[in-house]
C-alpha atoms as a PDB file:
ATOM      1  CA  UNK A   1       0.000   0.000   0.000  1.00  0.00           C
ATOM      2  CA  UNK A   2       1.122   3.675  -0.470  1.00  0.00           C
ATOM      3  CA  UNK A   3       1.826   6.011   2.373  1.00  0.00           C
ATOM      4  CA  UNK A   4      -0.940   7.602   4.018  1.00  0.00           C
ATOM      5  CA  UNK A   5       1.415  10.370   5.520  1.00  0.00           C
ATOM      6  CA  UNK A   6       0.603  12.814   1.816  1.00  0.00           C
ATOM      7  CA  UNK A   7      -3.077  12.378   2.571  1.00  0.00           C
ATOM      8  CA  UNK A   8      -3.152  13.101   6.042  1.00  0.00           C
ATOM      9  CA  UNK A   9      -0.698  15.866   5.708  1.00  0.00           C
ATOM     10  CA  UNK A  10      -3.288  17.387   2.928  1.00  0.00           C
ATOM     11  CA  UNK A  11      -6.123  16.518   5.120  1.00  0.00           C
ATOM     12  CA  UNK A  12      -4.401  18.640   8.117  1.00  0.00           C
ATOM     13  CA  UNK A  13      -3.419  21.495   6.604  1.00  0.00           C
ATOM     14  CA  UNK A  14      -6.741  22.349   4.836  1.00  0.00           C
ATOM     15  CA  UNK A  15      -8.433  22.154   8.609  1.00  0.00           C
ATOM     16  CA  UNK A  16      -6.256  24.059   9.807  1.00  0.00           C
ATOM     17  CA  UNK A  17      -6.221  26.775   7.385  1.00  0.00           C
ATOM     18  CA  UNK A  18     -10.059  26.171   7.227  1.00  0.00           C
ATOM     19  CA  UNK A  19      -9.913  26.961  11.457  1.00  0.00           C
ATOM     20  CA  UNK A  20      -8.397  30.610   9.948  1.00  0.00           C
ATOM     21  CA  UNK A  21      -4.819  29.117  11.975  1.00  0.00           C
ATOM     22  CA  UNK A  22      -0.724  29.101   9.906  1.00  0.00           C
ATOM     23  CA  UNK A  23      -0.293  25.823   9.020  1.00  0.00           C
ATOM     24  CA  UNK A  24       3.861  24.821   9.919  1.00  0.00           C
ATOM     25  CA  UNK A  25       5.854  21.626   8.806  1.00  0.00           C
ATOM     26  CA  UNK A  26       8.537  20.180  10.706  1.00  0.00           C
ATOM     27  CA  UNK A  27      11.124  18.925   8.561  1.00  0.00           C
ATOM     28  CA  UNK A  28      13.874  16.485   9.209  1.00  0.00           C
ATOM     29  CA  UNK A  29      16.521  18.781   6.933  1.00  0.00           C
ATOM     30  CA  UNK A  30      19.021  16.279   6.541  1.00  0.00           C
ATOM     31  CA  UNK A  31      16.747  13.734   4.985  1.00  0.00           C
ATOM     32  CA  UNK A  32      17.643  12.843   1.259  1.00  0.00           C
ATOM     33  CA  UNK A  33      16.260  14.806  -1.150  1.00  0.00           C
ATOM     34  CA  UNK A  34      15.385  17.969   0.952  1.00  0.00           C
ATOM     35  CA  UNK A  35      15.933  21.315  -0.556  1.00  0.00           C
ATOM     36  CA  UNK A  36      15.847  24.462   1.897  1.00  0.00           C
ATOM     37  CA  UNK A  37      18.368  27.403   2.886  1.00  0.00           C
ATOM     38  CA  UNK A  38      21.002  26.210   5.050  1.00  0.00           C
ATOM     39  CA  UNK A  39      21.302  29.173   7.222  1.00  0.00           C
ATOM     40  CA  UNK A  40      17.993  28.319   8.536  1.00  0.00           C
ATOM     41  CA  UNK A  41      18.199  25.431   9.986  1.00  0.00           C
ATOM     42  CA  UNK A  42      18.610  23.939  13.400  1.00  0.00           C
ATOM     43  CA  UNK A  43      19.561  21.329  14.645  1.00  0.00           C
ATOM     44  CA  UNK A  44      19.076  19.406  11.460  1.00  0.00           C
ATOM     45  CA  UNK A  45      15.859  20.432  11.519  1.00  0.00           C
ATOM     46  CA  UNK A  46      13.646  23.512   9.846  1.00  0.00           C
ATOM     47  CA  UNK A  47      10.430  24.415  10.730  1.00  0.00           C
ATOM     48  CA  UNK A  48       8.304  26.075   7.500  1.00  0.00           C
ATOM     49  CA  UNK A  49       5.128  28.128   7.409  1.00  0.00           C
ATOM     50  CA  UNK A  50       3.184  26.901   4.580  1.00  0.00           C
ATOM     51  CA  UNK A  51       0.605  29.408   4.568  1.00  0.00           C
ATOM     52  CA  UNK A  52      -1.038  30.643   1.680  1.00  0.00           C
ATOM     53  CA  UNK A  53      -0.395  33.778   2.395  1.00  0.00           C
ATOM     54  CA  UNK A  54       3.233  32.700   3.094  1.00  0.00           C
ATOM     55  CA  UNK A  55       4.493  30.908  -0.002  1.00  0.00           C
ATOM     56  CA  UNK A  56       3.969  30.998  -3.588  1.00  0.00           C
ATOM     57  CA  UNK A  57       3.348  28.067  -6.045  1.00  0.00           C
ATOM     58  CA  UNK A  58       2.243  26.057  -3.099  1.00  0.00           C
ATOM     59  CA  UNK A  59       2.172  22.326  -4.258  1.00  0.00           C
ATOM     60  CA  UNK A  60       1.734  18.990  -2.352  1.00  0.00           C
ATOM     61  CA  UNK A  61       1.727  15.603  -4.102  1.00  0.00           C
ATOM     62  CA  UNK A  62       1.916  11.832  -3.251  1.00  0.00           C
ATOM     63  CA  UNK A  63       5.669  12.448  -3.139  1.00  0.00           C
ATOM     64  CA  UNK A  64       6.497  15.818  -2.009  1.00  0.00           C
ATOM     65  CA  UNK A  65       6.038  19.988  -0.992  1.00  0.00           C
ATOM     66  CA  UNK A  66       7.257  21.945  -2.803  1.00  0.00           C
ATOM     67  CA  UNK A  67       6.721  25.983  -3.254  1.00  0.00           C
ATOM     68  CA  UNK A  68       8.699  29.387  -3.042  1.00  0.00           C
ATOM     69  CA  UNK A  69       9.258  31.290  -0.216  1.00  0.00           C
ATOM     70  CA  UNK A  70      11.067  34.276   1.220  1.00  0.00           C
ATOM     71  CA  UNK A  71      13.856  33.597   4.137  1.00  0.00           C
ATOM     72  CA  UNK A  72      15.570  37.248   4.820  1.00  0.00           C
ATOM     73  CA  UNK A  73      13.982  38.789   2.465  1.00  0.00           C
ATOM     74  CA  UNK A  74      15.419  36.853  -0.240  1.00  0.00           C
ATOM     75  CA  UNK A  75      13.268  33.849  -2.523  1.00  0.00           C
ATOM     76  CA  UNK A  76      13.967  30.139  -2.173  1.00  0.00           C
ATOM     77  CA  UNK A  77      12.856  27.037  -4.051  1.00  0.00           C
ATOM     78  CA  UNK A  78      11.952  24.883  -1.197  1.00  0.00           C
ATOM     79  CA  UNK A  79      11.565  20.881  -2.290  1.00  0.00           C
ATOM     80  CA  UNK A  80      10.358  18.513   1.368  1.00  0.00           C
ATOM     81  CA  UNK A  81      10.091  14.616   0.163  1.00  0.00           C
ATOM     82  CA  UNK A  82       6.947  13.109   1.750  1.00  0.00           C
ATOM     83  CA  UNK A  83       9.610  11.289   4.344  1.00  0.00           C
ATOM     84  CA  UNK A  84      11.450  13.925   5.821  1.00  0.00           C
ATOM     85  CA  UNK A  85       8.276  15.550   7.431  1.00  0.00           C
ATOM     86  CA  UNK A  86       8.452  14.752  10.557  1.00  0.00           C
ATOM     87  CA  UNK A  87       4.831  17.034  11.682  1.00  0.00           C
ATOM     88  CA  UNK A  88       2.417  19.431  10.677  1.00  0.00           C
ATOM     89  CA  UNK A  89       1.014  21.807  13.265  1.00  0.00           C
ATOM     90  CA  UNK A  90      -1.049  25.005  13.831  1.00  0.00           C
ATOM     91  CA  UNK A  91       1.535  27.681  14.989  1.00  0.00           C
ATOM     92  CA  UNK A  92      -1.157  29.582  16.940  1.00  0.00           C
ATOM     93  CA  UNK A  93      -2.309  26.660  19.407  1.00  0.00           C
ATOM     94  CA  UNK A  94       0.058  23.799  18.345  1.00  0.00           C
ATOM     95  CA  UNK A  95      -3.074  21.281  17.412  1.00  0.00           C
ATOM     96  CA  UNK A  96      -1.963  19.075  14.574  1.00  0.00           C
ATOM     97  CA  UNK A  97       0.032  15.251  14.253  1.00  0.00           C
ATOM     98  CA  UNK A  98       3.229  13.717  14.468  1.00  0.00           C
ATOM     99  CA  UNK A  99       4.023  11.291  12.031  1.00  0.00           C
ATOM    100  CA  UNK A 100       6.473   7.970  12.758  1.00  0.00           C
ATOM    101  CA  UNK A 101       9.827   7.616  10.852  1.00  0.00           C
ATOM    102  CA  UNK A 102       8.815   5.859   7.465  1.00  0.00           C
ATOM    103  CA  UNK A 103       9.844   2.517   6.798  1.00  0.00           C
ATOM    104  CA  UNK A 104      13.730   2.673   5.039  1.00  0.00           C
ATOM    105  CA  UNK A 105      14.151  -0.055   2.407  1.00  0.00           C
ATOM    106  CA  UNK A 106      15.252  -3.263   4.148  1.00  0.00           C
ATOM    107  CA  UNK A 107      13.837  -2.322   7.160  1.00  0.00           C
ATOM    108  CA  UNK A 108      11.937  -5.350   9.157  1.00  0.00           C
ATOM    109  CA  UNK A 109       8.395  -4.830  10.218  1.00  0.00           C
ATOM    110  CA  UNK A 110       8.105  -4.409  14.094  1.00  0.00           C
ATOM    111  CA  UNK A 111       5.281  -7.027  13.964  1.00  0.00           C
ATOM    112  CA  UNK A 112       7.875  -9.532  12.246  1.00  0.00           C
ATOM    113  CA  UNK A 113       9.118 -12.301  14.506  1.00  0.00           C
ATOM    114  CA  UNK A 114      12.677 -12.179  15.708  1.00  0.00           C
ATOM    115  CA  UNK A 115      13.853 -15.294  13.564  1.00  0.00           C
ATOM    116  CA  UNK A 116      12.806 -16.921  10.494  1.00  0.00           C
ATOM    117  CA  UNK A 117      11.716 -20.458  12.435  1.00  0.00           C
ATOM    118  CA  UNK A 118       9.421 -19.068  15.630  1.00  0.00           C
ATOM    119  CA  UNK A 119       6.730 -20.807  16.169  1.00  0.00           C
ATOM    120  CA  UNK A 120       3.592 -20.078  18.204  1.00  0.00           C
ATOM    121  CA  UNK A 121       4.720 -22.542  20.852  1.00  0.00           C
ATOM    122  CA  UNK A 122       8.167 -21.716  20.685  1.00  0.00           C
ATOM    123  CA  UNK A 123       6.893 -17.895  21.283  1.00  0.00           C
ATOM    124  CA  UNK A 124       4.489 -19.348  24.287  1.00  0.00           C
ATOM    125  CA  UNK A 125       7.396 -20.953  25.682  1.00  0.00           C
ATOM    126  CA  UNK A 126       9.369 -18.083  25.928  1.00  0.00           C
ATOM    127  CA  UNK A 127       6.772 -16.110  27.549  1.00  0.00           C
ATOM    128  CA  UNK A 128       6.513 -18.908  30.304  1.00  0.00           C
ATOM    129  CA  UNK A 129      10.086 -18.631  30.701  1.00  0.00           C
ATOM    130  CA  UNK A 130       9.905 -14.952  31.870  1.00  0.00           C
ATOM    131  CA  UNK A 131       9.491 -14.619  35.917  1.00  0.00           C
ATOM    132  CA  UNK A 132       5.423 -13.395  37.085  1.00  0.00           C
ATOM    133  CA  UNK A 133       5.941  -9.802  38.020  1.00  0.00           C
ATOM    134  CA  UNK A 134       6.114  -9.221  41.838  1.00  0.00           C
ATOM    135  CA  UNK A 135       3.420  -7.536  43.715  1.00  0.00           C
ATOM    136  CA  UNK A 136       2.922  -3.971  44.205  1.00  0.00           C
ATOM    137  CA  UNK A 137       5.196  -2.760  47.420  1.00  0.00           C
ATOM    138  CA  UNK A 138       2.704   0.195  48.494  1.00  0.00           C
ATOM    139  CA  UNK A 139      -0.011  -0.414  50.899  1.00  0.00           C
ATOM    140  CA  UNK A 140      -3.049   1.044  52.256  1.00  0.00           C
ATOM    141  CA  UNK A 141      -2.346   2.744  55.914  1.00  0.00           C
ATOM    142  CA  UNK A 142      -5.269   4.024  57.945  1.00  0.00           C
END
């Protein structure tokens, strides 16, 4: 299946201009493929108004954001892949989402099983193995 991350990003920012709030990405800067001015970021990160009134040539895909924008007065080509946002918020009250890390190529699924040969009752056995947790220590004093 294909990312969900464009569509909720879409979905996000039209509420939140829609609420009359500045829509802001958080951008992982040093993720491949990103194209902003190097003097302003931090950190390795940048944080980017993408308000209408903001940018020019405002465009978000399945793959990317892209648009023009002024930093110090002077115009940028700005270029985010789809991967490297990291969150999209309202400035004025902070309401939006996080998203998780995508999945790299090669990566294994966290739902995968440790090795290649588990089997449900070598996975049972294993969670036998491990000790029943103790009792709480606090108690009730009158």
């Amino acid at each position: 299946m294909s990312s969900s991350r464009p569509y909720m990003l879409r979905a996000l920012v039209e509420w939140i201009n829609d609420n009359g709030l500045t829509p802001h990405l958080q951008v992982d800067a040093r993720a491949s493929g990103v194209r902003v001015p190097v003097f302003a970021v931090r950190d390795g990160k940048i944080t980017l108004n993408i308000a209408l009134r903001a940018v020019a040539h405002l465009q978000m895909d399945n793959d990317a954001v892209s648009f023009q924008a002024r930093f110090g007065g002077v115009s940028h080509s700005v270029y985010v892949p789809m991967a490297a946002i990291e969150a999209v918020y309202a400035r004025e009250n902070g309401q939006g989402m996080v998203f998780p890390p995508e999945p790299q190529a090669g990566d294994v699924p966290a739902a995968a099983p440790a090795t290649a040969g588990a089997t449900a009752t070598s996975q049972a056995e294993s969670a036998a193995a491990t000790p029943p947790k103790k009792p709480p220590h606090l108690r009730v004093i009158k």
